[in-house]
PDB file of N, CA and C in Angstrom:
ATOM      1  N   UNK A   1     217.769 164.383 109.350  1.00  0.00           N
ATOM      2  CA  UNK A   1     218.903 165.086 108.781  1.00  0.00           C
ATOM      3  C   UNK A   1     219.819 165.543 109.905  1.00  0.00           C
ATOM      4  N   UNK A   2     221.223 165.132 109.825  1.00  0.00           N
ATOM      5  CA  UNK A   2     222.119 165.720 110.138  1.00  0.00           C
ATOM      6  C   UNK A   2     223.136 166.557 110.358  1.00  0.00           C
ATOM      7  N   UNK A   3     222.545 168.474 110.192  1.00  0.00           N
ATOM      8  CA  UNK A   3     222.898 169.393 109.866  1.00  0.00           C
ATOM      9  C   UNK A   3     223.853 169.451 110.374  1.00  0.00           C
ATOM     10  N   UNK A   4     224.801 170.183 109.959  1.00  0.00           N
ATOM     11  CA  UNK A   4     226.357 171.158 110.561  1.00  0.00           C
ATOM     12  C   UNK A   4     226.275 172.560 110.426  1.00  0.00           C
ATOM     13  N   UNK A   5     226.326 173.539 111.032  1.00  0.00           N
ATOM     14  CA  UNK A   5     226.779 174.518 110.885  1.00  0.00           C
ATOM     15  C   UNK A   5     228.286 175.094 110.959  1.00  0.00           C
ATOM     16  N   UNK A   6     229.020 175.638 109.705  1.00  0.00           N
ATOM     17  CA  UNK A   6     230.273 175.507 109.772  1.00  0.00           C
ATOM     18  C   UNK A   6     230.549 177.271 110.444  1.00  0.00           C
ATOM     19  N   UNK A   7     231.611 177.498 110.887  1.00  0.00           N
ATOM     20  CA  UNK A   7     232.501 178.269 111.202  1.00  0.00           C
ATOM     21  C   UNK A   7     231.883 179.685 110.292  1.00  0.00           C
ATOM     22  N   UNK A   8     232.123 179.478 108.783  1.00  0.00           N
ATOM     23  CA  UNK A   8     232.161 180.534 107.585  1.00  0.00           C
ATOM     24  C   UNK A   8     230.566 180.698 107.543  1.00  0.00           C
ATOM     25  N   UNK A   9     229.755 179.927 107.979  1.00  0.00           N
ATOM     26  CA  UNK A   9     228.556 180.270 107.832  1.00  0.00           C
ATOM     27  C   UNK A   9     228.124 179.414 107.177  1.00  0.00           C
ATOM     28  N   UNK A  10     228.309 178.217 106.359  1.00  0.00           N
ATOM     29  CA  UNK A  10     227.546 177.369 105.395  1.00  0.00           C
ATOM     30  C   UNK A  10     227.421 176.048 106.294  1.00  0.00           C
ATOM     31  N   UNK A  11     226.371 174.865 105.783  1.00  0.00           N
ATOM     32  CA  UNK A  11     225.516 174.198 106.805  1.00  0.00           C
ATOM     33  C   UNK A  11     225.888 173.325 105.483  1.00  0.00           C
ATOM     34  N   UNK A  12     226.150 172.171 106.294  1.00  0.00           N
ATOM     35  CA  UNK A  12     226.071 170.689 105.655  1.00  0.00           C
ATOM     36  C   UNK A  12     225.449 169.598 106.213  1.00  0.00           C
ATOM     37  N   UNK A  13     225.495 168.574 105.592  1.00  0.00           N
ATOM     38  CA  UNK A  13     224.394 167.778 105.739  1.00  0.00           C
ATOM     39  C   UNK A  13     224.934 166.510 106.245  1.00  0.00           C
ATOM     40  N   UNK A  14     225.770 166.331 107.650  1.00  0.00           N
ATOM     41  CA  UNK A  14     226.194 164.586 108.108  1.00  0.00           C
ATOM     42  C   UNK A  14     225.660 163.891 107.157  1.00  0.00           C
ATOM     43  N   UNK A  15     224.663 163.359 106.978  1.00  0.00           N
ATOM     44  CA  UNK A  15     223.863 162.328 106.261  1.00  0.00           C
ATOM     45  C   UNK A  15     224.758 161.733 104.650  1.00  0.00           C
ATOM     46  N   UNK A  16     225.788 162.963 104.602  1.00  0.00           N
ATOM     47  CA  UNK A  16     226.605 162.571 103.261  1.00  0.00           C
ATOM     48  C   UNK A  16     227.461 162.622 103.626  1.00  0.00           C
ATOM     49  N   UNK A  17     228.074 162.394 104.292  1.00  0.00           N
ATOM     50  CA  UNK A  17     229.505 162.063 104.319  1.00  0.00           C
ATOM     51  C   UNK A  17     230.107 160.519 104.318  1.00  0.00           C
ATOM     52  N   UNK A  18     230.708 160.931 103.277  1.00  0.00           N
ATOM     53  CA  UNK A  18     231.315 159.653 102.872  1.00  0.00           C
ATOM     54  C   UNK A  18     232.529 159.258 104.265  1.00  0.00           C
ATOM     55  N   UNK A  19     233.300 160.132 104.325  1.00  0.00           N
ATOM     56  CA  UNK A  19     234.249 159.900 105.329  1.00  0.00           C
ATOM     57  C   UNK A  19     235.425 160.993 105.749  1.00  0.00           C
ATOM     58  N   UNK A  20     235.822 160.905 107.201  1.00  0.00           N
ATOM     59  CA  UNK A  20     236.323 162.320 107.234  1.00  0.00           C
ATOM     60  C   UNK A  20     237.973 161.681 108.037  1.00  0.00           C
ATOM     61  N   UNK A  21     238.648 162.531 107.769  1.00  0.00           N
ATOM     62  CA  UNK A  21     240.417 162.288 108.140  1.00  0.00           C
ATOM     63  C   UNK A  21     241.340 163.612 108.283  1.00  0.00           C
ATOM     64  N   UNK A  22     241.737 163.279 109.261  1.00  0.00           N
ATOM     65  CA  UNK A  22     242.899 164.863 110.129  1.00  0.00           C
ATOM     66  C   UNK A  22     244.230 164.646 109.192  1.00  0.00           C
ATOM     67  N   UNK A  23     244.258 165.507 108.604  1.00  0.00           N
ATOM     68  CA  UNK A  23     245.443 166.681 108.357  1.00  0.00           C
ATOM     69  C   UNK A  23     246.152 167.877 108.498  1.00  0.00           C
ATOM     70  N   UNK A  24     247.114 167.331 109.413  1.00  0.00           N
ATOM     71  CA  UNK A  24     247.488 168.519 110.481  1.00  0.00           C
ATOM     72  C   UNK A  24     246.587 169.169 111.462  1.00  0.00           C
ATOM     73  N   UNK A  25     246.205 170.195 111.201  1.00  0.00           N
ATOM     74  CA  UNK A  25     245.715 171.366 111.912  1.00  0.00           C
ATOM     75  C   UNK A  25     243.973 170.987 111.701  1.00  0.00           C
ATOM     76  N   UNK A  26     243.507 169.973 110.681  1.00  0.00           N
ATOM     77  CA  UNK A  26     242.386 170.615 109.668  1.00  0.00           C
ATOM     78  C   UNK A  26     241.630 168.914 109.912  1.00  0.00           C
ATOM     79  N   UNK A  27     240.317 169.164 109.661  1.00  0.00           N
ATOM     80  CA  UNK A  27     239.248 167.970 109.574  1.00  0.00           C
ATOM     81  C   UNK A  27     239.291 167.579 107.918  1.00  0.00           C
ATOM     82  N   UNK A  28     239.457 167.461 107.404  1.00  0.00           N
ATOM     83  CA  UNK A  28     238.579 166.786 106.103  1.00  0.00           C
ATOM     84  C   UNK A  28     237.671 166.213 105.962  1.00  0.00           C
ATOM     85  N   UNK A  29     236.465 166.921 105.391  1.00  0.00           N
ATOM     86  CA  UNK A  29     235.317 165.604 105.309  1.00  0.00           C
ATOM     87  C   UNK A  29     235.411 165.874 103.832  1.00  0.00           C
ATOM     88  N   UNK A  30     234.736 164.725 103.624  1.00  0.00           N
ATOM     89  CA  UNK A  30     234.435 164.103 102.458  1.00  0.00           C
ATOM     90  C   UNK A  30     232.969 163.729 102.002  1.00  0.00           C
ATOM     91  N   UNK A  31     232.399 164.644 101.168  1.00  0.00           N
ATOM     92  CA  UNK A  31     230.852 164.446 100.687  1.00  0.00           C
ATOM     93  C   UNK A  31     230.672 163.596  99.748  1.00  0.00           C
ATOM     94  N   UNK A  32     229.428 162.753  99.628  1.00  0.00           N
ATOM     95  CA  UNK A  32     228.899 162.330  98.678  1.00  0.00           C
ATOM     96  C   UNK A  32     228.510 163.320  97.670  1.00  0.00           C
ATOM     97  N   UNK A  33     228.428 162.897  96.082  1.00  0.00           N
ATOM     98  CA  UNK A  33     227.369 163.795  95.518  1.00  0.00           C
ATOM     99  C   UNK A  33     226.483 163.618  95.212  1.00  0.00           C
ATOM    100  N   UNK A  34     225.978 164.084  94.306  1.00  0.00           N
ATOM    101  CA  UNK A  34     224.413 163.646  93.370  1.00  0.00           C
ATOM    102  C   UNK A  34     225.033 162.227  92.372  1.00  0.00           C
ATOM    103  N   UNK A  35     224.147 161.530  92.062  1.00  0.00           N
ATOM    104  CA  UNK A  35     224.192 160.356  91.807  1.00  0.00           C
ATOM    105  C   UNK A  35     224.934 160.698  90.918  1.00  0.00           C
ATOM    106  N   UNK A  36     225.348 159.273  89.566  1.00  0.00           N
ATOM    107  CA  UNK A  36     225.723 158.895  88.434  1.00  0.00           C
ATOM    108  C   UNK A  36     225.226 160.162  87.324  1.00  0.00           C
ATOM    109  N   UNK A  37     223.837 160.084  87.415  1.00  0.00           N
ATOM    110  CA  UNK A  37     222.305 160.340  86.651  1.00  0.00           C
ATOM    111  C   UNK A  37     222.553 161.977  86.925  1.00  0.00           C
ATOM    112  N   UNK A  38     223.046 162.782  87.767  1.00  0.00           N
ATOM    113  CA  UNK A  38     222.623 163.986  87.933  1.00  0.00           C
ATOM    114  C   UNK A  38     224.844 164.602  88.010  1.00  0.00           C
ATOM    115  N   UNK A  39     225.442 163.679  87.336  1.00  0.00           N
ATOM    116  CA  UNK A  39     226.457 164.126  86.993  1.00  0.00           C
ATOM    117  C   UNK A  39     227.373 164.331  88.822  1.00  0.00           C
ATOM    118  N   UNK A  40     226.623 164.507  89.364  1.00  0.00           N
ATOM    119  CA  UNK A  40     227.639 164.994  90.845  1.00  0.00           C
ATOM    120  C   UNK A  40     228.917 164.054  91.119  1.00  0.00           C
ATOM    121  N   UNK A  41     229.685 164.782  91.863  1.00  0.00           N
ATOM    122  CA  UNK A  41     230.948 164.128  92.001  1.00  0.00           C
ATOM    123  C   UNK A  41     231.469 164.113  93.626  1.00  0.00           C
ATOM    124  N   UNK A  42     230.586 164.941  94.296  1.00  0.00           N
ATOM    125  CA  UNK A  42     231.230 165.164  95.902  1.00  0.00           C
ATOM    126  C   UNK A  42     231.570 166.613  95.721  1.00  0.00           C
ATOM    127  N   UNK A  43     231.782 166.128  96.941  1.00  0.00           N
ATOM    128  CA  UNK A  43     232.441 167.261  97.586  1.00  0.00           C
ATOM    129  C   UNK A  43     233.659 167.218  98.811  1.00  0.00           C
ATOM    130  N   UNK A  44     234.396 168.560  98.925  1.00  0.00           N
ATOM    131  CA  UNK A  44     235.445 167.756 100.175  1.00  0.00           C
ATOM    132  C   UNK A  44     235.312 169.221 101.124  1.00  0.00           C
ATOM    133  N   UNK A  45     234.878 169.315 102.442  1.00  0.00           N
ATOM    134  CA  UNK A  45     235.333 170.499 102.814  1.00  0.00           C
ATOM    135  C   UNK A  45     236.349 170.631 104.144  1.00  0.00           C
ATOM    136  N   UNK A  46     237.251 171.405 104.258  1.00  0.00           N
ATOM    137  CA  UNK A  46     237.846 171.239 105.223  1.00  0.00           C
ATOM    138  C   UNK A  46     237.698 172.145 106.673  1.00  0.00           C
ATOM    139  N   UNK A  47     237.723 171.619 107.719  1.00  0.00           N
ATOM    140  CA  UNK A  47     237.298 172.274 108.986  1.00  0.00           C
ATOM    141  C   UNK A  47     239.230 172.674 109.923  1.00  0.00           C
ATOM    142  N   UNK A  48     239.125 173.552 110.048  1.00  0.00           N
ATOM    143  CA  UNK A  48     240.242 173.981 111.194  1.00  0.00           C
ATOM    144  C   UNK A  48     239.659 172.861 112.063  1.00  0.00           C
ATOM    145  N   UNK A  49     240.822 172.748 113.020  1.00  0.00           N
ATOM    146  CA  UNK A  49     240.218 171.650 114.456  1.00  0.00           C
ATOM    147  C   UNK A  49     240.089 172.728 115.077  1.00  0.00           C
ATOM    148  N   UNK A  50     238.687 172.512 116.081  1.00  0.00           N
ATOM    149  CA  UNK A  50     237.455 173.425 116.961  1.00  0.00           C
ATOM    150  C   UNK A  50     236.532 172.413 117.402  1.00  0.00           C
ATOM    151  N   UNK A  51     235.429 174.256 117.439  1.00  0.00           N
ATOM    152  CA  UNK A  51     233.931 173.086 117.726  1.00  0.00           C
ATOM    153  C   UNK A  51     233.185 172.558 116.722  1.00  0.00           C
ATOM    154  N   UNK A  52     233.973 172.717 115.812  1.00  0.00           N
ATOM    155  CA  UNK A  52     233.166 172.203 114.219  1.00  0.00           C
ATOM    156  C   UNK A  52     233.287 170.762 113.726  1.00  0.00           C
ATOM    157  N   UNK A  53     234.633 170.614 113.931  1.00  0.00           N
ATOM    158  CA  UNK A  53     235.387 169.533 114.040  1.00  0.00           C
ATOM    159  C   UNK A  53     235.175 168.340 115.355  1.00  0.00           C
ATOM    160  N   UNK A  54     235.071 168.913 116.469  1.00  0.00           N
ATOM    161  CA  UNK A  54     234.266 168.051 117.670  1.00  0.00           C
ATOM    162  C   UNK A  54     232.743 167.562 116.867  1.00  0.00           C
ATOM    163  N   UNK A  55     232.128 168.619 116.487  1.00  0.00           N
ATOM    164  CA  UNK A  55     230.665 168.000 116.206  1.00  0.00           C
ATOM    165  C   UNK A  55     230.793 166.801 115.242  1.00  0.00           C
ATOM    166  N   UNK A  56     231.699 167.084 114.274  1.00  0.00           N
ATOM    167  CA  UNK A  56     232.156 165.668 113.240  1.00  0.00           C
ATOM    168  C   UNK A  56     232.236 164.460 114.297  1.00  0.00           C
ATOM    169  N   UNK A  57     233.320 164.644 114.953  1.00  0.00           N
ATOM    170  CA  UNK A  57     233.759 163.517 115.836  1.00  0.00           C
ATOM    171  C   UNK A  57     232.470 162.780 116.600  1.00  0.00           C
ATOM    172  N   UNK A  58     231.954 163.436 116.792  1.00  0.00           N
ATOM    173  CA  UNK A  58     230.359 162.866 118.030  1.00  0.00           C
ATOM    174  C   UNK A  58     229.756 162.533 116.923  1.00  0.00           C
ATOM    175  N   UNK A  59     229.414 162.863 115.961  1.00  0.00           N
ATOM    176  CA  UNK A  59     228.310 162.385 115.210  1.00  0.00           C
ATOM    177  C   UNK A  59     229.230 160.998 114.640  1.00  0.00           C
ATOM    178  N   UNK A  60     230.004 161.026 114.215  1.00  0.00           N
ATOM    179  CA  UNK A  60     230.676 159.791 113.881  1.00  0.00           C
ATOM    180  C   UNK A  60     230.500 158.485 114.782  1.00  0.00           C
ATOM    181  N   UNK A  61     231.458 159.190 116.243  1.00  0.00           N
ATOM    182  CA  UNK A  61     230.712 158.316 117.215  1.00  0.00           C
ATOM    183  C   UNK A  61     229.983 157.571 117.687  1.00  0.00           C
ATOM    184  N   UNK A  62     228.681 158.417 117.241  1.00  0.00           N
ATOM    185  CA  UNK A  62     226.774 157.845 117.535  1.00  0.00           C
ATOM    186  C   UNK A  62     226.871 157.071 116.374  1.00  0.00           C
ATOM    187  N   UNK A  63     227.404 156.657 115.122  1.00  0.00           N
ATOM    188  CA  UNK A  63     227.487 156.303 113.966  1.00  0.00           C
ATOM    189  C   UNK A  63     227.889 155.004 114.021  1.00  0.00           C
ATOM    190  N   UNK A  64     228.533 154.654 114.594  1.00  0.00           N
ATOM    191  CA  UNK A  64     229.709 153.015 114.720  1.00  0.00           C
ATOM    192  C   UNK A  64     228.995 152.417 115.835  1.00  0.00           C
TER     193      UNK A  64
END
């Protein structure tokens, strides 16, 4: 697992991210959700650019 710890205090999980893209000032990632079967739809959260936003970038990195 590929934890994050964000800025506000809540922890996400690399391992779902569908895909992430800069707007303006801000990271966007983009979560997977719970399947078909369990109704989920995603999620999207957005990061100020920092060290929150660096950790996106490296893990992406190691990714490709």
């Amino acid at each position: 697992m590929n934890l994050l710890s964000l800025p506000d205090g809540r922890i996400v999980n690399l391992e779902h991210l569908t895909y992430a893209e800069r707007m303006g000032e801000y990271l966007v990632l983009h979560f997977s959700g719970g399947g078909a079967s369990e109704g989920g739809t995603g999620s999207v959260v957005r990061l100020k650019q920092g060290e929150g936003a660096r950790r996106v970038w490296t893990y992406l990195a190691g990714k490709c």
